[in-house]
C-alpha atoms as a PDB file:
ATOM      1  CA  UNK A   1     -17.049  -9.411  25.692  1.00  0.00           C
ATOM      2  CA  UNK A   2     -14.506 -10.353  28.343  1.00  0.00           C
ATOM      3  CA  UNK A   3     -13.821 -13.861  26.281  1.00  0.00           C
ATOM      4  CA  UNK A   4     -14.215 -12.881  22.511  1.00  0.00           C
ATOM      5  CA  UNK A   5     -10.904 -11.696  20.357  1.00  0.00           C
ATOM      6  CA  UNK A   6     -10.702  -8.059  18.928  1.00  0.00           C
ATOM      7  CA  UNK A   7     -10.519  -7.660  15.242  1.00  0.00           C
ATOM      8  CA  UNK A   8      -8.978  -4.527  14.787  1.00  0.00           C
ATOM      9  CA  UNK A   9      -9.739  -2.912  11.107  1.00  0.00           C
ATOM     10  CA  UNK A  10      -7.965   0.063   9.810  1.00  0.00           C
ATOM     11  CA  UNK A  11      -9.882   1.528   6.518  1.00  0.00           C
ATOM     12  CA  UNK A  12      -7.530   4.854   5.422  1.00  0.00           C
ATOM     13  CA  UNK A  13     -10.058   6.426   3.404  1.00  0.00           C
ATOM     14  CA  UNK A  14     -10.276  10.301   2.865  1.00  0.00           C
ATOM     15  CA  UNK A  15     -12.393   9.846  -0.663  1.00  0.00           C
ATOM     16  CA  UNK A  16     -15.623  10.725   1.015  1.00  0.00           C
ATOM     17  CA  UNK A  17     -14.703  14.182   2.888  1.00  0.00           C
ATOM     18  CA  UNK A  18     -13.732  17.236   1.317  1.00  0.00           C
ATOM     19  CA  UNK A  19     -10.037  17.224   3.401  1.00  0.00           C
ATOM     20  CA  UNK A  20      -7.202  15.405   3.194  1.00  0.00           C
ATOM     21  CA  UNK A  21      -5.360  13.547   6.384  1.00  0.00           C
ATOM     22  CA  UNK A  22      -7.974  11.394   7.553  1.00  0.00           C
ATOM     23  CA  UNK A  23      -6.204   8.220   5.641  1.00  0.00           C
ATOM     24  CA  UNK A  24      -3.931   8.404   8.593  1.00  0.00           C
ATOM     25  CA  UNK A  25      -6.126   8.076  11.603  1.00  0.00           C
ATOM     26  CA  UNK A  26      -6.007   4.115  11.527  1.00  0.00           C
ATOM     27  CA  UNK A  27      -2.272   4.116  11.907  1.00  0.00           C
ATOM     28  CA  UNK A  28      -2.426   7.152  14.668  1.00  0.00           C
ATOM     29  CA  UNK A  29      -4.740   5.230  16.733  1.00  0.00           C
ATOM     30  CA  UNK A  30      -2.146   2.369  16.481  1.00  0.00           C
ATOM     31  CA  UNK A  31       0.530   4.770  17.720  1.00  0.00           C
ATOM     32  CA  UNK A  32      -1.704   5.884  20.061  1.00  0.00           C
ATOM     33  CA  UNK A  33      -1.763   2.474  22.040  1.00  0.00           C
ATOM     34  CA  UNK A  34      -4.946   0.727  20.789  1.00  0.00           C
ATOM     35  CA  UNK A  35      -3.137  -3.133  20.564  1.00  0.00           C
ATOM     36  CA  UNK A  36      -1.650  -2.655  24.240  1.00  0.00           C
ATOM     37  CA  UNK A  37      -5.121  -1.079  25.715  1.00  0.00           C
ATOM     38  CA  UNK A  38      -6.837  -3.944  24.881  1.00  0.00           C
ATOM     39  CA  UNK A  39      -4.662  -6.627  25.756  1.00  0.00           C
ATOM     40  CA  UNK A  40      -4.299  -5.080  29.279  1.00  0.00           C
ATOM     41  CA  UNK A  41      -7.826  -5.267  29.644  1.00  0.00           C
ATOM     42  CA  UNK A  42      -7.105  -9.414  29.471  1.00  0.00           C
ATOM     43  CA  UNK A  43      -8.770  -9.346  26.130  1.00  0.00           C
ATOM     44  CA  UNK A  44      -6.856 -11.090  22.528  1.00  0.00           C
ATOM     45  CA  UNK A  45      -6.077  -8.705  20.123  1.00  0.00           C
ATOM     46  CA  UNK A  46      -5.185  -9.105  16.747  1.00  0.00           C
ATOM     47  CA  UNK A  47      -4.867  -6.439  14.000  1.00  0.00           C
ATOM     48  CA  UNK A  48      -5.783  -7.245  10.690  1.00  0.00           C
ATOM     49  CA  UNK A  49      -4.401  -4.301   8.386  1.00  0.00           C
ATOM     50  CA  UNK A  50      -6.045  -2.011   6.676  1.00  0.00           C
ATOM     51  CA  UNK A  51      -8.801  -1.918   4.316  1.00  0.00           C
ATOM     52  CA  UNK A  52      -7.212  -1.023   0.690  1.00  0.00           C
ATOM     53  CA  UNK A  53      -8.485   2.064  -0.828  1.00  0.00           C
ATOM     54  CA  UNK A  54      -8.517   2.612  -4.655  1.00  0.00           C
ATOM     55  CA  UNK A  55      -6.802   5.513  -5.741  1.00  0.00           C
ATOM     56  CA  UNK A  56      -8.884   7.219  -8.187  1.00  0.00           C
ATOM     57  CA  UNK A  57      -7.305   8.004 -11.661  1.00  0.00           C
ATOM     58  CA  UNK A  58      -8.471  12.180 -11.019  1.00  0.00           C
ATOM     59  CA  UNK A  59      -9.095  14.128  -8.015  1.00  0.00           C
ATOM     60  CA  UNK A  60     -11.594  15.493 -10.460  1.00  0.00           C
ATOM     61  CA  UNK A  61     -14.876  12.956  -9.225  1.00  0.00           C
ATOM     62  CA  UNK A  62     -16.682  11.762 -12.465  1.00  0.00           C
ATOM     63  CA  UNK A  63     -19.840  12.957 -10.716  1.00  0.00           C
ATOM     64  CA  UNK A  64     -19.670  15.340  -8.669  1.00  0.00           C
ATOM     65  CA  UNK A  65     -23.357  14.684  -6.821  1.00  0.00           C
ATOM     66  CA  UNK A  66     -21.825  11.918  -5.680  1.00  0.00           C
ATOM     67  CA  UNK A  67     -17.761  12.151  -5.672  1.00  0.00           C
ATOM     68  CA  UNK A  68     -15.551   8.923  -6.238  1.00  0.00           C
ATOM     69  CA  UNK A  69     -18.432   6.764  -5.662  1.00  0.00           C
ATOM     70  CA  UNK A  70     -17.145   4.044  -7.196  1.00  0.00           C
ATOM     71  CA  UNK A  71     -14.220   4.028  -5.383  1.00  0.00           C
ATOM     72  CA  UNK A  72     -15.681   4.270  -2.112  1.00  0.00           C
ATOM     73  CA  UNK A  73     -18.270   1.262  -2.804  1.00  0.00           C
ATOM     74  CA  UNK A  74     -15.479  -0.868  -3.771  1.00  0.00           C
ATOM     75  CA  UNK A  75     -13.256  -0.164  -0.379  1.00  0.00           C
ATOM     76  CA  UNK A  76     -16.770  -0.773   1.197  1.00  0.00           C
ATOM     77  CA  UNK A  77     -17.599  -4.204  -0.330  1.00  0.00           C
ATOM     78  CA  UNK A  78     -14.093  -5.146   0.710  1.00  0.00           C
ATOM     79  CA  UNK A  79     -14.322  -4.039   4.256  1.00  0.00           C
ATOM     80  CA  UNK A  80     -17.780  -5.921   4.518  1.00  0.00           C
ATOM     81  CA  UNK A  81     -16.252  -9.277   3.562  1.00  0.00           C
ATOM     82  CA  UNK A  82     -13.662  -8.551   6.356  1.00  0.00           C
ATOM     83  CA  UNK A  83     -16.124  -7.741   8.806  1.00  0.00           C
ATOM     84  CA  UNK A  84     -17.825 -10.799   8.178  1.00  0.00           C
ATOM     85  CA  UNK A  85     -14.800 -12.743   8.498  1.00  0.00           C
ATOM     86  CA  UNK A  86     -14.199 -11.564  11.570  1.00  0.00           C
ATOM     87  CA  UNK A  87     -17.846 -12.162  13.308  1.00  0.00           C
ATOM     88  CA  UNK A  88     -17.766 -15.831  11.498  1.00  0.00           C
ATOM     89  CA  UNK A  89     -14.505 -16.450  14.096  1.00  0.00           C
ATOM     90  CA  UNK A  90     -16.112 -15.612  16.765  1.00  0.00           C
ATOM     91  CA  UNK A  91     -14.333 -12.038  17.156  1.00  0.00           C
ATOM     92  CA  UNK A  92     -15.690  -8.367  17.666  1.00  0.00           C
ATOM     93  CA  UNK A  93     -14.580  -5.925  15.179  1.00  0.00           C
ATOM     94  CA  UNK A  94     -13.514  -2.545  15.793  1.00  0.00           C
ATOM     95  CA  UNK A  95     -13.320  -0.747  12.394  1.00  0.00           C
ATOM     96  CA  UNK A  96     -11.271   2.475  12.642  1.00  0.00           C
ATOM     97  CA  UNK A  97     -11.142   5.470   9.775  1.00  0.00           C
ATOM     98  CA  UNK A  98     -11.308   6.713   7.594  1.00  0.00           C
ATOM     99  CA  UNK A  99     -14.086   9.415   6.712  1.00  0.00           C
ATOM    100  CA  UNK A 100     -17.452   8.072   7.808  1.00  0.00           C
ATOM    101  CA  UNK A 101     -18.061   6.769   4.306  1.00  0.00           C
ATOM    102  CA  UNK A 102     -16.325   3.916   5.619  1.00  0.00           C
ATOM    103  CA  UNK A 103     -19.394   3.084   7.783  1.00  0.00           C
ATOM    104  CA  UNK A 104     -21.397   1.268   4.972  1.00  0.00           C
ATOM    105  CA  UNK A 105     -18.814  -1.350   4.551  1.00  0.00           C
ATOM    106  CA  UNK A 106     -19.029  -2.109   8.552  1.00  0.00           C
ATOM    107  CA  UNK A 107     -22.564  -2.212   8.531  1.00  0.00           C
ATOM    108  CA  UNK A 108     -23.008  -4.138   5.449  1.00  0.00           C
ATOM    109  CA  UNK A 109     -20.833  -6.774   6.974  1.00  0.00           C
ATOM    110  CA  UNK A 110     -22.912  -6.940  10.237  1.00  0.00           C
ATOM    111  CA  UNK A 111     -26.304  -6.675   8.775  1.00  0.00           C
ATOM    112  CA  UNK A 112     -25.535  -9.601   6.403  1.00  0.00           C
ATOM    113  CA  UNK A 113     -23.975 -11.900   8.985  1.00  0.00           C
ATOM    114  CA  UNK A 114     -26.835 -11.693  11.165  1.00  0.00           C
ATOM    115  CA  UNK A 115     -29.572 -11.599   8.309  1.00  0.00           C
ATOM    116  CA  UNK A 116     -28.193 -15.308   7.476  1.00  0.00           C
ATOM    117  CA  UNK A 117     -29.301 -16.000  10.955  1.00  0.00           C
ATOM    118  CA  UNK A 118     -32.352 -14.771   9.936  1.00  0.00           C
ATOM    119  CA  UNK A 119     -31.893 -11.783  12.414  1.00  0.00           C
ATOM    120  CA  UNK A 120     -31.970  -8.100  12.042  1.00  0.00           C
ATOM    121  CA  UNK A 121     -29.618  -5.588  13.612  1.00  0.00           C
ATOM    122  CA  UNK A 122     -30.347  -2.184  15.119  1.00  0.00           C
ATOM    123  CA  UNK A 123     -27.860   0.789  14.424  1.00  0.00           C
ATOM    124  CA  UNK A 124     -26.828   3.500  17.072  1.00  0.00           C
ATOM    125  CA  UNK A 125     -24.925   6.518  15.161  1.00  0.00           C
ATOM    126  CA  UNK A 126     -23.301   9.458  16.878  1.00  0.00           C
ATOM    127  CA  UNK A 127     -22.531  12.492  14.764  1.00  0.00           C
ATOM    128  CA  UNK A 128     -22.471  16.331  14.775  1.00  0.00           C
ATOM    129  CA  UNK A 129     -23.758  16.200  11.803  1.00  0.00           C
ATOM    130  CA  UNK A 130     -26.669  14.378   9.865  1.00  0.00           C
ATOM    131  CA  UNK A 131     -25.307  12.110   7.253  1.00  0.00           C
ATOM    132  CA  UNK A 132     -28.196  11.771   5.596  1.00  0.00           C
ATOM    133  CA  UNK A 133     -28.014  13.562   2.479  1.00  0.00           C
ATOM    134  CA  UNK A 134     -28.259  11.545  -0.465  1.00  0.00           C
ATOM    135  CA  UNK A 135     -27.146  12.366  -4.383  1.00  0.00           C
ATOM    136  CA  UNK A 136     -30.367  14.632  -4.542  1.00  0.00           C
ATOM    137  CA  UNK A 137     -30.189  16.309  -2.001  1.00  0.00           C
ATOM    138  CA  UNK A 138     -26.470  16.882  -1.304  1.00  0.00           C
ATOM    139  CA  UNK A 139     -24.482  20.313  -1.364  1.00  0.00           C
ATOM    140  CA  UNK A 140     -21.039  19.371  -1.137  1.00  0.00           C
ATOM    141  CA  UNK A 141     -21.417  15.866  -3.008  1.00  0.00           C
ATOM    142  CA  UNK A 142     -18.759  14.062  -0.528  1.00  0.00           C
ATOM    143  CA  UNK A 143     -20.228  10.815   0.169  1.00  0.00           C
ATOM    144  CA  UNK A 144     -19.264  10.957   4.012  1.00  0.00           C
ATOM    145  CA  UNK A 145     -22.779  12.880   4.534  1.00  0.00           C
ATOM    146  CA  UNK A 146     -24.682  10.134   2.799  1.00  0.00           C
ATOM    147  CA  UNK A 147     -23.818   6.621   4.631  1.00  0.00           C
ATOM    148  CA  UNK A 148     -26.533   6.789   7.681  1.00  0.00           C
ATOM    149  CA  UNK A 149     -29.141   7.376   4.566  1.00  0.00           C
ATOM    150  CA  UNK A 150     -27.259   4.168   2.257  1.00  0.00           C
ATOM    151  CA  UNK A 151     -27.366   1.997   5.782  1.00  0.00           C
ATOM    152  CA  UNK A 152     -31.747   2.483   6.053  1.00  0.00           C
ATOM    153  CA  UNK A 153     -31.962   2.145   1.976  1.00  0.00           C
ATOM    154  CA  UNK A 154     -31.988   6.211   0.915  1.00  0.00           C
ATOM    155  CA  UNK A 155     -29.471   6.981  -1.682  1.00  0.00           C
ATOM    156  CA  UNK A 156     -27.238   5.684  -3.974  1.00  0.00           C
ATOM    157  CA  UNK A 157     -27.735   1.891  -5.149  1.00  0.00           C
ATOM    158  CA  UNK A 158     -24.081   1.407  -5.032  1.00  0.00           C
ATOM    159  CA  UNK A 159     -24.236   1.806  -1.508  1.00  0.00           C
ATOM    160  CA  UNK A 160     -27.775   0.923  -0.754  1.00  0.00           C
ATOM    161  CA  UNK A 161     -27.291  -2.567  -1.719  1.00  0.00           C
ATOM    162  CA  UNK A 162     -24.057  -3.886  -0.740  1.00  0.00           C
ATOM    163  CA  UNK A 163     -25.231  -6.188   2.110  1.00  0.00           C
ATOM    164  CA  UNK A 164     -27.074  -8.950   1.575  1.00  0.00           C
ATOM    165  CA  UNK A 165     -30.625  -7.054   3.216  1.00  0.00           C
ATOM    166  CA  UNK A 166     -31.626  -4.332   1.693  1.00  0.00           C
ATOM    167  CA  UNK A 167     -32.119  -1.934   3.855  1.00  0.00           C
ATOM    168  CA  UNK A 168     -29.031  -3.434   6.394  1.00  0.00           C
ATOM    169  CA  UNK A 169     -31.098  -2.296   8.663  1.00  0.00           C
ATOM    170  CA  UNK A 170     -34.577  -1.147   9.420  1.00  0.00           C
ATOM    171  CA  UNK A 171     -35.338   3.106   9.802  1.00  0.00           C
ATOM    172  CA  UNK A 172     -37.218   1.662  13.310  1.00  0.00           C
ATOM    173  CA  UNK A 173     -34.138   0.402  14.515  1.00  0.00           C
ATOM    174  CA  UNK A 174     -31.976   2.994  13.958  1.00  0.00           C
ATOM    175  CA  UNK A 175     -30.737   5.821  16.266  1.00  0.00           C
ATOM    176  CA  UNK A 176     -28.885   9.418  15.385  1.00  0.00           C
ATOM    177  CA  UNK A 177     -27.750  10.913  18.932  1.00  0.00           C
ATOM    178  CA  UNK A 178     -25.582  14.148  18.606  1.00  0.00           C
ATOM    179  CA  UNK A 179     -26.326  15.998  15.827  1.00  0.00           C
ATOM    180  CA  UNK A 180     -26.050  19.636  15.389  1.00  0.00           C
ATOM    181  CA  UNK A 181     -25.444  20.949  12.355  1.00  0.00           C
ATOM    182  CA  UNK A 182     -27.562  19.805   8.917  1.00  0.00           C
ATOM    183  CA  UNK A 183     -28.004  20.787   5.550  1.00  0.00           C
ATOM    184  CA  UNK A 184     -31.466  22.588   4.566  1.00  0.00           C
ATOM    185  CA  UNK A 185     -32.145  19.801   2.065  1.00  0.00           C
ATOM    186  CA  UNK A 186     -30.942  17.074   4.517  1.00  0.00           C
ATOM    187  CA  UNK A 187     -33.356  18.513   7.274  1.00  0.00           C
ATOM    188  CA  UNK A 188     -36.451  17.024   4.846  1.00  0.00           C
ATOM    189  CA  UNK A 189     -34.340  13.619   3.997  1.00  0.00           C
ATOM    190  CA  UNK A 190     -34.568  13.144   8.031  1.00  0.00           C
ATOM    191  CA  UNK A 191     -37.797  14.190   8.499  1.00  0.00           C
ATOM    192  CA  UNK A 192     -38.952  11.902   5.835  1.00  0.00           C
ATOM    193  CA  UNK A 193     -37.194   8.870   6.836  1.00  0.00           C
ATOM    194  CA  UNK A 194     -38.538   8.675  10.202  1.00  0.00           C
ATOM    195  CA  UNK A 195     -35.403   7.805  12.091  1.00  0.00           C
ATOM    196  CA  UNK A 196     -35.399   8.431  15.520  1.00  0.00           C
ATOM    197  CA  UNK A 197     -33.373  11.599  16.364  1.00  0.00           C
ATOM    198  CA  UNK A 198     -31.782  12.661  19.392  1.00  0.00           C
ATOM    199  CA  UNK A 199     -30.627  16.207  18.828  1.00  0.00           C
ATOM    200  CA  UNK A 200     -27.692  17.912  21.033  1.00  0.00           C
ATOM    201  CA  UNK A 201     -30.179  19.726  22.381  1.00  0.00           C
ATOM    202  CA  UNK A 202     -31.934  16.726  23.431  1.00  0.00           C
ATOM    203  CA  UNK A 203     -28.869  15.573  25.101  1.00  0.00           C
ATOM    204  CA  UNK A 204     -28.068  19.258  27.003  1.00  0.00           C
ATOM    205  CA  UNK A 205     -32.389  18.912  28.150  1.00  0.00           C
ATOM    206  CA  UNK A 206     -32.226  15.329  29.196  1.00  0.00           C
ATOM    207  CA  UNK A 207     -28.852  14.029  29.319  1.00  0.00           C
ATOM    208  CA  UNK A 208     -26.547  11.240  28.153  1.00  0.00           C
ATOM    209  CA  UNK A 209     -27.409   8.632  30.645  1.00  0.00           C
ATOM    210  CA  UNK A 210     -31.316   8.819  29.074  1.00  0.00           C
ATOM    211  CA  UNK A 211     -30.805   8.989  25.816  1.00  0.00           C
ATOM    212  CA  UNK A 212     -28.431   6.152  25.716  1.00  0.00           C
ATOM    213  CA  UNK A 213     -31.065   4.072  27.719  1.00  0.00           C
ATOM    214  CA  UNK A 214     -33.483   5.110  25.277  1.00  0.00           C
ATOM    215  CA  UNK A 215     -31.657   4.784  21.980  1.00  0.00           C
ATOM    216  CA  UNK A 216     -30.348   1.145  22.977  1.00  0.00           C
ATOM    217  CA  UNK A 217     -33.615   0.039  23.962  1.00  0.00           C
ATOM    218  CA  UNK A 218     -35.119   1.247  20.070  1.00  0.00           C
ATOM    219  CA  UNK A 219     -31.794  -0.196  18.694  1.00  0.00           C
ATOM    220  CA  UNK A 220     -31.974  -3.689  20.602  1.00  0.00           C
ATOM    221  CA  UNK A 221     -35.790  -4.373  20.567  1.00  0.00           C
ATOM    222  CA  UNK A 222     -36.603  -7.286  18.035  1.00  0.00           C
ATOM    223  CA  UNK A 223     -32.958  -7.235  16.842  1.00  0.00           C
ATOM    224  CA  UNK A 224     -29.713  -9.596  17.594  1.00  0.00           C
ATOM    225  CA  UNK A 225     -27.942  -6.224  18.774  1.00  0.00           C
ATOM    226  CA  UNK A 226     -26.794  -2.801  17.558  1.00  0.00           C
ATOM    227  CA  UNK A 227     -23.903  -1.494  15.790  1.00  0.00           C
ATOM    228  CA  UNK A 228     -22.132   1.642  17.353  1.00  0.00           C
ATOM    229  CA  UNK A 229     -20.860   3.723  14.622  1.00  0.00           C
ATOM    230  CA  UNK A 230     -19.328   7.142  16.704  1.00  0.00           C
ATOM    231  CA  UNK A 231     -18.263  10.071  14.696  1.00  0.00           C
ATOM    232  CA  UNK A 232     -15.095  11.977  17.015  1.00  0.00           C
ATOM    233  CA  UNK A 233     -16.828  15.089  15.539  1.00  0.00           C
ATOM    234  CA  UNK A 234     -19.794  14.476  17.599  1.00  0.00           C
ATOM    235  CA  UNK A 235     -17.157  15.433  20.838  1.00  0.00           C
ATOM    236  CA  UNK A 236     -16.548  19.201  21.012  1.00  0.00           C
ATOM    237  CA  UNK A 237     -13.467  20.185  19.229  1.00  0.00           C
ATOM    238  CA  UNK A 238     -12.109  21.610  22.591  1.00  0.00           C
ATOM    239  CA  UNK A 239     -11.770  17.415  23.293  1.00  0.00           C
ATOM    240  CA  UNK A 240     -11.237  16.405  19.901  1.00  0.00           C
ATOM    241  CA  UNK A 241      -9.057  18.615  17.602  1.00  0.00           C
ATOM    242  CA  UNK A 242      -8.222  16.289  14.972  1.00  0.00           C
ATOM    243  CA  UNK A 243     -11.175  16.308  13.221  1.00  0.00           C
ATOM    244  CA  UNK A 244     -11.800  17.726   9.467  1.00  0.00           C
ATOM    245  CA  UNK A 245     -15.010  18.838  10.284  1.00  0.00           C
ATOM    246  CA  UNK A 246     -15.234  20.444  14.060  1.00  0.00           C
ATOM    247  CA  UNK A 247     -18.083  22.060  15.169  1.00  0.00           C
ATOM    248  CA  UNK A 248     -18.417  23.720  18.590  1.00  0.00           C
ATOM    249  CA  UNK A 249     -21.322  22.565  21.409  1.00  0.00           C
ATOM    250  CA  UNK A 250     -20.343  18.611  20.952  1.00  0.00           C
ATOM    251  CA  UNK A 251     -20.291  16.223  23.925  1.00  0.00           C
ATOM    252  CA  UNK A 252     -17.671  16.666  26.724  1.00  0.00           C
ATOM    253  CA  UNK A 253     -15.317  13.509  27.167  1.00  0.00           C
ATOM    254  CA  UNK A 254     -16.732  11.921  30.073  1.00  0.00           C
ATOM    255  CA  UNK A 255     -20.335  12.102  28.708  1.00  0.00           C
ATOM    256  CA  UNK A 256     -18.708  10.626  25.535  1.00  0.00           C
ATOM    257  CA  UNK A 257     -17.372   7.770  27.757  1.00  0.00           C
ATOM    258  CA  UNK A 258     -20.851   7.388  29.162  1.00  0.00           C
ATOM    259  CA  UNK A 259     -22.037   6.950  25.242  1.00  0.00           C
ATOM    260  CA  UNK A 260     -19.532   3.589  25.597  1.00  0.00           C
ATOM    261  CA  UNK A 261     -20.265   2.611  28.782  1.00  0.00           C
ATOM    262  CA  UNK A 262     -23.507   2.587  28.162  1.00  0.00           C
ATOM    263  CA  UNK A 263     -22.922   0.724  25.187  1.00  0.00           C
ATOM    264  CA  UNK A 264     -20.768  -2.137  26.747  1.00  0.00           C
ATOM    265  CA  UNK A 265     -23.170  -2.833  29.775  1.00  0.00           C
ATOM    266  CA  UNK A 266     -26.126  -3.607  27.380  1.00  0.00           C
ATOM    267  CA  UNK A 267     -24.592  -6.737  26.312  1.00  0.00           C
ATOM    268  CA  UNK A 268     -26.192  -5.904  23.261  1.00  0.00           C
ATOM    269  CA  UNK A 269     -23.142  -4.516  21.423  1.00  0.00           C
ATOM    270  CA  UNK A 270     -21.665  -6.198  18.351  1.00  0.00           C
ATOM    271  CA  UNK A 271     -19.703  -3.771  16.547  1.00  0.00           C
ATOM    272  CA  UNK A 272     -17.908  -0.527  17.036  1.00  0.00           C
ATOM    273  CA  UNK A 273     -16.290   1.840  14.684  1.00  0.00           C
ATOM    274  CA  UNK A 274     -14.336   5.268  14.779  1.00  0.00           C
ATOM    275  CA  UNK A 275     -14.450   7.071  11.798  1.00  0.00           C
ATOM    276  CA  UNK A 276     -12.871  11.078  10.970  1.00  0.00           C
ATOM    277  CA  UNK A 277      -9.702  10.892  13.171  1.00  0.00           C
ATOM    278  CA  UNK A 278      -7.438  13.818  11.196  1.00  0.00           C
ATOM    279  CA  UNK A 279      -4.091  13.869  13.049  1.00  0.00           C
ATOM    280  CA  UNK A 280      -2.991  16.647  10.396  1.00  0.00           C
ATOM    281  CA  UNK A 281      -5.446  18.670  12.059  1.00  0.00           C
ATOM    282  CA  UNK A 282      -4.395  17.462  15.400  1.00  0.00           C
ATOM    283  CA  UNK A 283      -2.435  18.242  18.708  1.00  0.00           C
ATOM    284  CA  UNK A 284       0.333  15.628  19.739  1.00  0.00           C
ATOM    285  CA  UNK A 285      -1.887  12.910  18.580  1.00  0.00           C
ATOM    286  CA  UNK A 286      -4.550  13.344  21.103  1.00  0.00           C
ATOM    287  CA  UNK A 287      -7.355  12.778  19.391  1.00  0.00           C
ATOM    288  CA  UNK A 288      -5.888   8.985  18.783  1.00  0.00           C
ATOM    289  CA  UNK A 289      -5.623   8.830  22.311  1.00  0.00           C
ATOM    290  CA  UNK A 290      -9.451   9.605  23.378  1.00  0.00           C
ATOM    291  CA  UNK A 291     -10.432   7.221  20.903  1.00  0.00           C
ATOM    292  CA  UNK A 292      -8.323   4.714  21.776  1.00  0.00           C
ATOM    293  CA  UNK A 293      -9.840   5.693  26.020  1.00  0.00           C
ATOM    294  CA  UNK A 294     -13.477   5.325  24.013  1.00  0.00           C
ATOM    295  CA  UNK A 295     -12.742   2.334  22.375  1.00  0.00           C
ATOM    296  CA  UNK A 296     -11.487   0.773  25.710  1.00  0.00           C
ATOM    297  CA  UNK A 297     -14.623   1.886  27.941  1.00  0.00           C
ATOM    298  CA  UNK A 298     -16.615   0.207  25.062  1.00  0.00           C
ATOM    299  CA  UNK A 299     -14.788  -2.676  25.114  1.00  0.00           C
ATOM    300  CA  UNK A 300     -15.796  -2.893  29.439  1.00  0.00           C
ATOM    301  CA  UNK A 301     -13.342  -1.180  30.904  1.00  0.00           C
ATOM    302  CA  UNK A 302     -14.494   0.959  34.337  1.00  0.00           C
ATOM    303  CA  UNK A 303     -13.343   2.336  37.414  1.00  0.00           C
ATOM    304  CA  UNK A 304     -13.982  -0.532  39.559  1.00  0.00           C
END
């Protein structure tokens, strides 16, 4: 890691949630330092811009199982190509949102790169909440509680296929560590699916340091890597504020810097993203600034 460039992606999408604000938290985590952490970690850094987002013609979604769908595939598709860009130079991409919609597009990107080297990638994804509701099953129809079920092939086609492997990547290689709050219908969608689940409970009984060991040895095994895709709502709001959907009982901030440090000494990570950073719903920007920290402790940095 200590040799490879950091492409920084914004993606300032707030189509998939049901609150505005979240189109800002690329920018905030600029403000908040993220070019001038890196490059004091001796690392290159080079930001390149944000992901465009279609405006849709209505607020009013065309179908409201699945609201601006179309929109949100198409910011997707582009972000993939731009993730793939960036891993065919050599360079790690950080993709920062955005609603976690935005996580397709990343995962596309780094599922297809590697499945042209005829290798498959695992997925590690950190959440308070599920994200696996699909069209069916959905309450709300916001697309930001469907991506974890587009990324192992549940859902909508439109998401389901836009990397070149279909599913990007395989339900046995794929991790959800956090989660404490899920939809009635979404509890079956998991159950079914057979992705390996590490509740918050499971966290409070056994703790970070083990589930991390376990969830990167599922998420490397047979696979080039994993793909860390870390929700701020999985933190408790007390450390995160500026997040749209904040629920209470989430991960402290040093066991959420254990999440990235255990991420970072695998050698086994090769992308990370950030995704519901609301600083309309935050407190002097400091929400940017723990994810920036994160980001940073991902990236290698440690006490000594």
């Amino acid at each position: 890691m200590m040799e490879r460039t950091v492409a920084f992606l914004g993606v300032p999408m707030d189509l998939g949630g049901g609150r505005r604000g979240v189109d800002m938290g690329p920018n905030a985590v600029r403000i908040a330092g993220i070019e001038e952490g890196v490059r004091a970690l001796g690392l290159r850094f080079e930001d390149h811009g944000n992901v465009p987002v279609p405006e849709p013609a209505s607020r009013e979604p065309e179908n409201p199982r699945a609201r601006f769908l179309e929109e949100i595939a198409t910011a997707c598709a582009e972000l993939r190509r731009r993730v793939e860009a960036a891993l065919a130079a050599g360079a790690f991409p950080v993709v920062i949102g955005g609603d976690h919609s935005i996580a397709v597009g990343t995962v596309a990107g780094i599922s297809s790169h590697y499945h042209r080297k005829k290798q498959k990638i695992g997925l590690i994804w950190f959440d308070a909440h599920g994200d696996m509701n699909t069209p069916e099953s959905t309450e709300s129809g916001n697309v930001h509680g469907m991506p974890l079920a587009a990324c192992i092939g549940r859902g909508a086609p439109e998401l389901v296929r836009l990397g070149e492997r279909v599913p990007m990547v395989d339900v046995e290689k794929a991790v959800l560590i956090g989660v404490r709050t899920i939809d009635p219908r979404e509890r079956s969608e998991i159950k079914a699916s057979g992705i390996h689940v590490f509740t918050v409970k499971d966290l409070d009984m056994h703790g970070v340091h083990k589930v991390m060991k376990l969830a990167i040895e599922i998420a490397s095994a047979g696979t080039a890597g994993f793909h860390l895709s870390f929700d701020v709502d999985g933190m408790d709001p007390t450390v995160a504020p500026g997040v749209g959907t904040p629920v209470f009982g989430g991960t402290t901030l040093r066991e959420s810097h254990l999440i990235m440090e255990h991420a970072a000494e695998s050698g086994k990570l090769l992308g990370l993203e950030i995704t519901e950073i609301n600083p309309i719903l935050d407190n002097r920007n400091a929400t940017a600034k723990v994810a920036v920290d994160l980001v940073l402790s991902a990236l290698g940095k440690a006490v000594l």
